[in-house]
PDB file of N, CA and C in Angstrom:
ATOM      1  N   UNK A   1       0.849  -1.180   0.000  1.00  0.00           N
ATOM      2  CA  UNK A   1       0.000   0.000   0.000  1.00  0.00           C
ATOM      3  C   UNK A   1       0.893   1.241   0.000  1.00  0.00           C
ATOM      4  N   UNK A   2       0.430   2.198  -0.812  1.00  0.00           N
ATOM      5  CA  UNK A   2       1.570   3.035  -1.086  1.00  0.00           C
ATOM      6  C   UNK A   2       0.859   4.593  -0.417  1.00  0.00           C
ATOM      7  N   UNK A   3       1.664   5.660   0.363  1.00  0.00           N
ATOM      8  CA  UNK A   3       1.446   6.326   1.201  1.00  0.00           C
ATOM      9  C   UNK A   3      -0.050   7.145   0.913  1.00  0.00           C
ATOM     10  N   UNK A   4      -0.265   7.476  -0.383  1.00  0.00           N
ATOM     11  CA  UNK A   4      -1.449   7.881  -0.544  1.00  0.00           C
ATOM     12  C   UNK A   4      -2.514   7.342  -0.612  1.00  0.00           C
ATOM     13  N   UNK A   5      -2.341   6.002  -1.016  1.00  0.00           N
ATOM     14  CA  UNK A   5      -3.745   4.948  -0.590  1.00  0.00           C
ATOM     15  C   UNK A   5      -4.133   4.862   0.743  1.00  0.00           C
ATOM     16  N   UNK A   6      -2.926   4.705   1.801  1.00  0.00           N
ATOM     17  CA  UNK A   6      -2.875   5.057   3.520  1.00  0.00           C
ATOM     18  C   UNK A   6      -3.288   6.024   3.754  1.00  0.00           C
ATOM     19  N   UNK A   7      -3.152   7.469   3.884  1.00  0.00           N
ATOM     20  CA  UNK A   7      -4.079   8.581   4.064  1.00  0.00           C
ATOM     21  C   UNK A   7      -5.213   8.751   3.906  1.00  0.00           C
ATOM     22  N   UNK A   8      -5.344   7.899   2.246  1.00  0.00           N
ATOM     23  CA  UNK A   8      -6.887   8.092   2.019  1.00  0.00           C
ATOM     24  C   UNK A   8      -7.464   6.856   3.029  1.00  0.00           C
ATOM     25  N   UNK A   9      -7.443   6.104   3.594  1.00  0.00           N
ATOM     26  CA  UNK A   9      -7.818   5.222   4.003  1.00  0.00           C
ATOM     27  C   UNK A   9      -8.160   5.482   5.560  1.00  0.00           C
ATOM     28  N   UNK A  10      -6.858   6.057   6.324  1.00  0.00           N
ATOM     29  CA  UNK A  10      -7.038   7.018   7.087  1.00  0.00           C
ATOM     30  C   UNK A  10      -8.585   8.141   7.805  1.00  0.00           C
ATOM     31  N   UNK A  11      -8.978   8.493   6.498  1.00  0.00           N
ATOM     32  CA  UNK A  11      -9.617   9.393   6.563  1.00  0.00           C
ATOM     33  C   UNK A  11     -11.002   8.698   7.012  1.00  0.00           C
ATOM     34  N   UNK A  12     -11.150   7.356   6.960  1.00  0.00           N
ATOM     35  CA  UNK A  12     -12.324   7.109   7.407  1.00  0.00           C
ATOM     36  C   UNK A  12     -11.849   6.343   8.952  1.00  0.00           C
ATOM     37  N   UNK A  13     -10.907   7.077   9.361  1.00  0.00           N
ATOM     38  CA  UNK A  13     -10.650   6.609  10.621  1.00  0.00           C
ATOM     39  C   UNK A  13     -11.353   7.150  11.474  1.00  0.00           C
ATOM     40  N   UNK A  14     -11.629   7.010  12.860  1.00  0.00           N
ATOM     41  CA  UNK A  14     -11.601   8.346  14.089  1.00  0.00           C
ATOM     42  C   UNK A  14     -11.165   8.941  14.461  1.00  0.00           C
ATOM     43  N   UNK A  15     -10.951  10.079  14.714  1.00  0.00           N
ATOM     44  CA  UNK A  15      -9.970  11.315  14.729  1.00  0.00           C
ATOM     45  C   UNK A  15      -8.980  10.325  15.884  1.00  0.00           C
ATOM     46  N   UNK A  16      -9.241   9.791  16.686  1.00  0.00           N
ATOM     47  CA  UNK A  16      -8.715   9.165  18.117  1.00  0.00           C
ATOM     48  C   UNK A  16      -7.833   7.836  17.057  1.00  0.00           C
ATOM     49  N   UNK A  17      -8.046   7.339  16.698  1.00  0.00           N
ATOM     50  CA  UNK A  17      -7.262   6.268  15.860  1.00  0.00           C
ATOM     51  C   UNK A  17      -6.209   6.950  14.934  1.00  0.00           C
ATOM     52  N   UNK A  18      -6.385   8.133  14.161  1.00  0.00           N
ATOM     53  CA  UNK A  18      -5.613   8.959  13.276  1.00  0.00           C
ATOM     54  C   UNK A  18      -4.019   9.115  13.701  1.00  0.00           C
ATOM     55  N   UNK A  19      -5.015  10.491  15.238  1.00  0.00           N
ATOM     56  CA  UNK A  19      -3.661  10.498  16.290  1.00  0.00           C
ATOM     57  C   UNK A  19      -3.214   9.770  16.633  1.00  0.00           C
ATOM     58  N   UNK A  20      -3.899   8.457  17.031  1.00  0.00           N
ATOM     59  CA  UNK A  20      -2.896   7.484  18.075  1.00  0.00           C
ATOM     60  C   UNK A  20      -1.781   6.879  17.113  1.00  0.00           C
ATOM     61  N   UNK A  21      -2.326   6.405  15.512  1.00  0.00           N
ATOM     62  CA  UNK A  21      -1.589   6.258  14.456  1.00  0.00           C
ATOM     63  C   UNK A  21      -0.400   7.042  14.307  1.00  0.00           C
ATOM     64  N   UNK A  22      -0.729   9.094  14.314  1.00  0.00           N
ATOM     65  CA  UNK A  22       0.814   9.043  14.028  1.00  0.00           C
ATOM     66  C   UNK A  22       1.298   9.487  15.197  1.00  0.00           C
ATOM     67  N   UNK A  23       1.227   9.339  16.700  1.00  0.00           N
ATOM     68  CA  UNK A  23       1.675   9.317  17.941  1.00  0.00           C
ATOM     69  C   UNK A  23       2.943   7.849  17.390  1.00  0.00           C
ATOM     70  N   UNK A  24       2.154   6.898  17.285  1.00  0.00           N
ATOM     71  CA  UNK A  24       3.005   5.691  16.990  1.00  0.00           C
ATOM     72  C   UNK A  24       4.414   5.792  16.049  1.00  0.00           C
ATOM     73  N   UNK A  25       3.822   6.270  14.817  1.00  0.00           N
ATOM     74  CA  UNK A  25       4.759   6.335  13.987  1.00  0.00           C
ATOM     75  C   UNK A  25       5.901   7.536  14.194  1.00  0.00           C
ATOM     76  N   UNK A  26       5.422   8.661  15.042  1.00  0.00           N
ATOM     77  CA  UNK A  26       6.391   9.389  15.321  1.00  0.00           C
ATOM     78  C   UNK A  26       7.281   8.728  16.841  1.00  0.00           C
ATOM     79  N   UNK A  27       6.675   8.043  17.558  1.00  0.00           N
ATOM     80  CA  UNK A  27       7.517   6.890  18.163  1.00  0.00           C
ATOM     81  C   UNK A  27       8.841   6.503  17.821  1.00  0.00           C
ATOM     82  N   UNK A  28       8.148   5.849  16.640  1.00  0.00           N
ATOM     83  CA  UNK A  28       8.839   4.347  16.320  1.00  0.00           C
ATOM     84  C   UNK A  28      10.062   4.757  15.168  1.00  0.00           C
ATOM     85  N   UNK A  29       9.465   6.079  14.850  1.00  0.00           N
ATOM     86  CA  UNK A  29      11.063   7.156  14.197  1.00  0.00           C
ATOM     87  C   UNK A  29      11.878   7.418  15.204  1.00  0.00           C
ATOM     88  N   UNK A  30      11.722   7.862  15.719  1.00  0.00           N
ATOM     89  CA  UNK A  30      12.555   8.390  17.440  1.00  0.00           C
ATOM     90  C   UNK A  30      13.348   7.357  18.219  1.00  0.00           C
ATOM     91  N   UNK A  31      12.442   6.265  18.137  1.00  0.00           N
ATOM     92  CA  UNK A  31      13.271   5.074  18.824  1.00  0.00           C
ATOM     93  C   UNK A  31      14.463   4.328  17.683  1.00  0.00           C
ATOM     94  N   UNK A  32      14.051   4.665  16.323  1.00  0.00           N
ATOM     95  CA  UNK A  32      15.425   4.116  15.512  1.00  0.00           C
ATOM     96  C   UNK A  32      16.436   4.958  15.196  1.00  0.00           C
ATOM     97  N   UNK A  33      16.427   6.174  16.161  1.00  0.00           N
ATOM     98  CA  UNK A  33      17.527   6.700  16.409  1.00  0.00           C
ATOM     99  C   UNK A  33      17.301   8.256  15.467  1.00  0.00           C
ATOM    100  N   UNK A  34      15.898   8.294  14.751  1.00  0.00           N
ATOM    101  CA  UNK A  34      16.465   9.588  13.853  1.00  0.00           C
ATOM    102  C   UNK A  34      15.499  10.657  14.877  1.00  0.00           C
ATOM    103  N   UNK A  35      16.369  11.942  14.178  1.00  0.00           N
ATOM    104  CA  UNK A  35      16.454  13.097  15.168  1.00  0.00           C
ATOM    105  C   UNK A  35      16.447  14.207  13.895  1.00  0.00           C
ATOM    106  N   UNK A  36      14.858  15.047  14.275  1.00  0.00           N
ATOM    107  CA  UNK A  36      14.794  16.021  13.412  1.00  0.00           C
ATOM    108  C   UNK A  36      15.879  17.317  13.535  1.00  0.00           C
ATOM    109  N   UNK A  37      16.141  17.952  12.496  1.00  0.00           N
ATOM    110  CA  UNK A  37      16.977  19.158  12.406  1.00  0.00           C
ATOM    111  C   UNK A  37      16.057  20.147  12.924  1.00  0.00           C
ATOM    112  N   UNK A  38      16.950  20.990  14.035  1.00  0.00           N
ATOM    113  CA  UNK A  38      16.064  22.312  14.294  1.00  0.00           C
ATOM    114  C   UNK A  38      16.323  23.513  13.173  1.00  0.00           C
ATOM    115  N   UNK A  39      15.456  23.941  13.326  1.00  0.00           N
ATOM    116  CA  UNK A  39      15.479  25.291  12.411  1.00  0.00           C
ATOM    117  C   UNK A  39      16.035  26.527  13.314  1.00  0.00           C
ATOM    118  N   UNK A  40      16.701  27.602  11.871  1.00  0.00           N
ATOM    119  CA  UNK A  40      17.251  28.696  12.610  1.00  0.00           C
ATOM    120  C   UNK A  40      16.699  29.115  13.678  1.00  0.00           C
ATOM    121  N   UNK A  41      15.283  29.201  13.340  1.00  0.00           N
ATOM    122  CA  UNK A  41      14.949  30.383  14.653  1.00  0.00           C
ATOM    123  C   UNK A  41      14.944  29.327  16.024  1.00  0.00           C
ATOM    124  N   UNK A  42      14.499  27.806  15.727  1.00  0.00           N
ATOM    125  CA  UNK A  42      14.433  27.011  17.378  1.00  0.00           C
ATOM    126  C   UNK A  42      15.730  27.286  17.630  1.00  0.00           C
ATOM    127  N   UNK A  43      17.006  27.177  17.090  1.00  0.00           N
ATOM    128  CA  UNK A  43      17.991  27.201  17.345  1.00  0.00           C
ATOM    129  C   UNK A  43      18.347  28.501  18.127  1.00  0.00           C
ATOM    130  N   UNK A  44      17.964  29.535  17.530  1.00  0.00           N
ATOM    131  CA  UNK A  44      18.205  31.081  18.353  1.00  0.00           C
ATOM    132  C   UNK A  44      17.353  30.830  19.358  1.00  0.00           C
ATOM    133  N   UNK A  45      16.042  30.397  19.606  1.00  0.00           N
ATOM    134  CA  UNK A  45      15.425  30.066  20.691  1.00  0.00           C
ATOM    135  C   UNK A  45      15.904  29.343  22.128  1.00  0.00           C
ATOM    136  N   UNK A  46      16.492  28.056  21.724  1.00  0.00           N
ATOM    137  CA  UNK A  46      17.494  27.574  22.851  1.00  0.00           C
ATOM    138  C   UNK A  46      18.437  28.202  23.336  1.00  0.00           C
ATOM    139  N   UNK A  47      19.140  28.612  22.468  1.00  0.00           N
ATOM    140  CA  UNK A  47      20.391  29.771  22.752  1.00  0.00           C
ATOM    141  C   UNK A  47      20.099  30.814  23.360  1.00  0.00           C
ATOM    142  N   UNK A  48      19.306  31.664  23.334  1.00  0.00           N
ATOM    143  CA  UNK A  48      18.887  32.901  24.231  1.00  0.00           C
ATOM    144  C   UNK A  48      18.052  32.381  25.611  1.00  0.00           C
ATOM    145  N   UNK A  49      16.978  31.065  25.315  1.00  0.00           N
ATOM    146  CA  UNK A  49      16.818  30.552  26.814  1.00  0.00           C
ATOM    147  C   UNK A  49      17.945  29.851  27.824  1.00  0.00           C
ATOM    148  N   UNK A  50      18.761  29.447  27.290  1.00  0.00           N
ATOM    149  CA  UNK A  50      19.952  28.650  27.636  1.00  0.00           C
ATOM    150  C   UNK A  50      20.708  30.227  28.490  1.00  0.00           C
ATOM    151  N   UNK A  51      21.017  31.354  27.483  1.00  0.00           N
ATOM    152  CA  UNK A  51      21.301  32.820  27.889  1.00  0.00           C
ATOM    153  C   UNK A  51      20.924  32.935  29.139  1.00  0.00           C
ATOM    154  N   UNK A  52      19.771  33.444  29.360  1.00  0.00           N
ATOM    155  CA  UNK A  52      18.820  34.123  30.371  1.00  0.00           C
ATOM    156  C   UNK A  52      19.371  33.208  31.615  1.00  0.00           C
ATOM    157  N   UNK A  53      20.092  34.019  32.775  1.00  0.00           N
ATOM    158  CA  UNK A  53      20.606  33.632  33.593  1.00  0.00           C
ATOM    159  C   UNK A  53      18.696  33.453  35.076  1.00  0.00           C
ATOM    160  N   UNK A  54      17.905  33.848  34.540  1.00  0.00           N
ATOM    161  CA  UNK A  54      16.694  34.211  34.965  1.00  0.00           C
ATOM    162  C   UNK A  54      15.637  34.181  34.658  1.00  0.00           C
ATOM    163  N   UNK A  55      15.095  32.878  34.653  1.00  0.00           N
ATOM    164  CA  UNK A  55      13.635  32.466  33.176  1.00  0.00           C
ATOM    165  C   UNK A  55      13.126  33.286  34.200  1.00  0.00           C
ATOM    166  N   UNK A  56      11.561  33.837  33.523  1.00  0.00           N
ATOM    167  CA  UNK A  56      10.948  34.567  33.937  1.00  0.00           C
ATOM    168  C   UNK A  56       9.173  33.672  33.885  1.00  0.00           C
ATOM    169  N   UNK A  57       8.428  33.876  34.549  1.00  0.00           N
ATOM    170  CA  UNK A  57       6.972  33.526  35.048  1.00  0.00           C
ATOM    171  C   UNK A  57       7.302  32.012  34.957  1.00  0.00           C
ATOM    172  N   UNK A  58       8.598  31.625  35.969  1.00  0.00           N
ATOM    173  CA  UNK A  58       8.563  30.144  36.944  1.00  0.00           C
ATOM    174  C   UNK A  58       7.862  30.245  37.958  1.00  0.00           C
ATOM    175  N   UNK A  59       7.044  29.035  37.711  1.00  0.00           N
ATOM    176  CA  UNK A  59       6.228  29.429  39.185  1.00  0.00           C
ATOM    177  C   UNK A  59       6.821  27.024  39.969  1.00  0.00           C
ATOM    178  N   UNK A  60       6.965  27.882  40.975  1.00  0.00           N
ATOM    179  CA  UNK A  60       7.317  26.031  41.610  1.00  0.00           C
ATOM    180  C   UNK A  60       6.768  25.268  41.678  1.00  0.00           C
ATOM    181  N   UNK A  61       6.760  24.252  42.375  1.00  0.00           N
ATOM    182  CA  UNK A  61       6.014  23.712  42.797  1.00  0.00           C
ATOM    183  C   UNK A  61       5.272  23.747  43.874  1.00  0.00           C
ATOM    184  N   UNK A  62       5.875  23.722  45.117  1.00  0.00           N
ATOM    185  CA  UNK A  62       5.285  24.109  46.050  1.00  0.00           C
ATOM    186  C   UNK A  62       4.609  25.236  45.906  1.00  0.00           C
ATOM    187  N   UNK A  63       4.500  25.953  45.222  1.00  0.00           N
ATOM    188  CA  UNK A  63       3.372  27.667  44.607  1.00  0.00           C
ATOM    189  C   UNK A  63       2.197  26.574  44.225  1.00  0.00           C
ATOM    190  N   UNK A  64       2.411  25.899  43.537  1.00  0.00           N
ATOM    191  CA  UNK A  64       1.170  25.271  42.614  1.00  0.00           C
ATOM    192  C   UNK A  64       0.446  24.419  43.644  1.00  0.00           C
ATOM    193  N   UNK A  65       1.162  23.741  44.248  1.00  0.00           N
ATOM    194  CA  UNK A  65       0.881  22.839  45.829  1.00  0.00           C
ATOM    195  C   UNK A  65      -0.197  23.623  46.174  1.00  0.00           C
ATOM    196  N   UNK A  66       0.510  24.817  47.152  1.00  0.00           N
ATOM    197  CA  UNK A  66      -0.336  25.733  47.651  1.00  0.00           C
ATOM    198  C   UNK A  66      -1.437  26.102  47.083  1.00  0.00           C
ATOM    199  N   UNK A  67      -1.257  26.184  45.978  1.00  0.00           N
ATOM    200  CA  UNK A  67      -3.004  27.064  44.736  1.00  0.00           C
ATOM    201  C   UNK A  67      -4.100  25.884  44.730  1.00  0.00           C
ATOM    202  N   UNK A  68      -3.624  25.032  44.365  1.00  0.00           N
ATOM    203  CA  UNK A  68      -4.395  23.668  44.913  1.00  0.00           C
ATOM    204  C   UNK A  68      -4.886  23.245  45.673  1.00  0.00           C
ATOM    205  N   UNK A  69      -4.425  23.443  46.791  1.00  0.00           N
ATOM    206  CA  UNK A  69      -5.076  22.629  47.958  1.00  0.00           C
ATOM    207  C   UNK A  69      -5.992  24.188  48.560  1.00  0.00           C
ATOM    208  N   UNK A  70      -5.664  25.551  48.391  1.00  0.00           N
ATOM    209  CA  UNK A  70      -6.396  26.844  48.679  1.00  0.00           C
ATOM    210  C   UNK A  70      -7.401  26.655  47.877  1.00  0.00           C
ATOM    211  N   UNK A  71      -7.864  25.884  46.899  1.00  0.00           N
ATOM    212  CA  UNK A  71      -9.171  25.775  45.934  1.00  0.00           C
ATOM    213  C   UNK A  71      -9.941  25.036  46.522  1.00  0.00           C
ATOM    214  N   UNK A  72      -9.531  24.039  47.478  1.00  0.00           N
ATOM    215  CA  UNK A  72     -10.174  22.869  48.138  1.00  0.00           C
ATOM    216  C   UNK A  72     -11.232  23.668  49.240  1.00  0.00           C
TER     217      UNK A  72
END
């Protein structure tokens, strides 16, 4: 079956079978070792968060603890 007969075939899936389909297949790429290329800008992205000696709107855990159990 050749990739466009699969899509079309696909399409009479359930949206829930679709995803879980390419949840899998993006798996089962990952586990044989391949590794997508980032693009310029993710790349400037890591690099300036990696930078920032000070991420900004961290909130902890114990903050979130607290917000939680104050809802109770």
């Amino acid at each position: 079956m050749d990739m466009a007969t699969t899509l079309k075939e696909m399409l009479s899936w359930p949206a829930d079978d679709q995803l879980e389909f390419v949840q899998r297949a993006w798996d089962q790429l990952v586990d044989s070792g391949w590794q997508p290329e980032l693009s310029e800008e993710q790349k400037a992205e890591f690099s300036r968060r990696l930078a920032d000696p000070e991420p900004r709107n961290v909130v902890t855990w114990d903050s979130i603890v607290e917000h939680v159990r104050r809802k109770q």
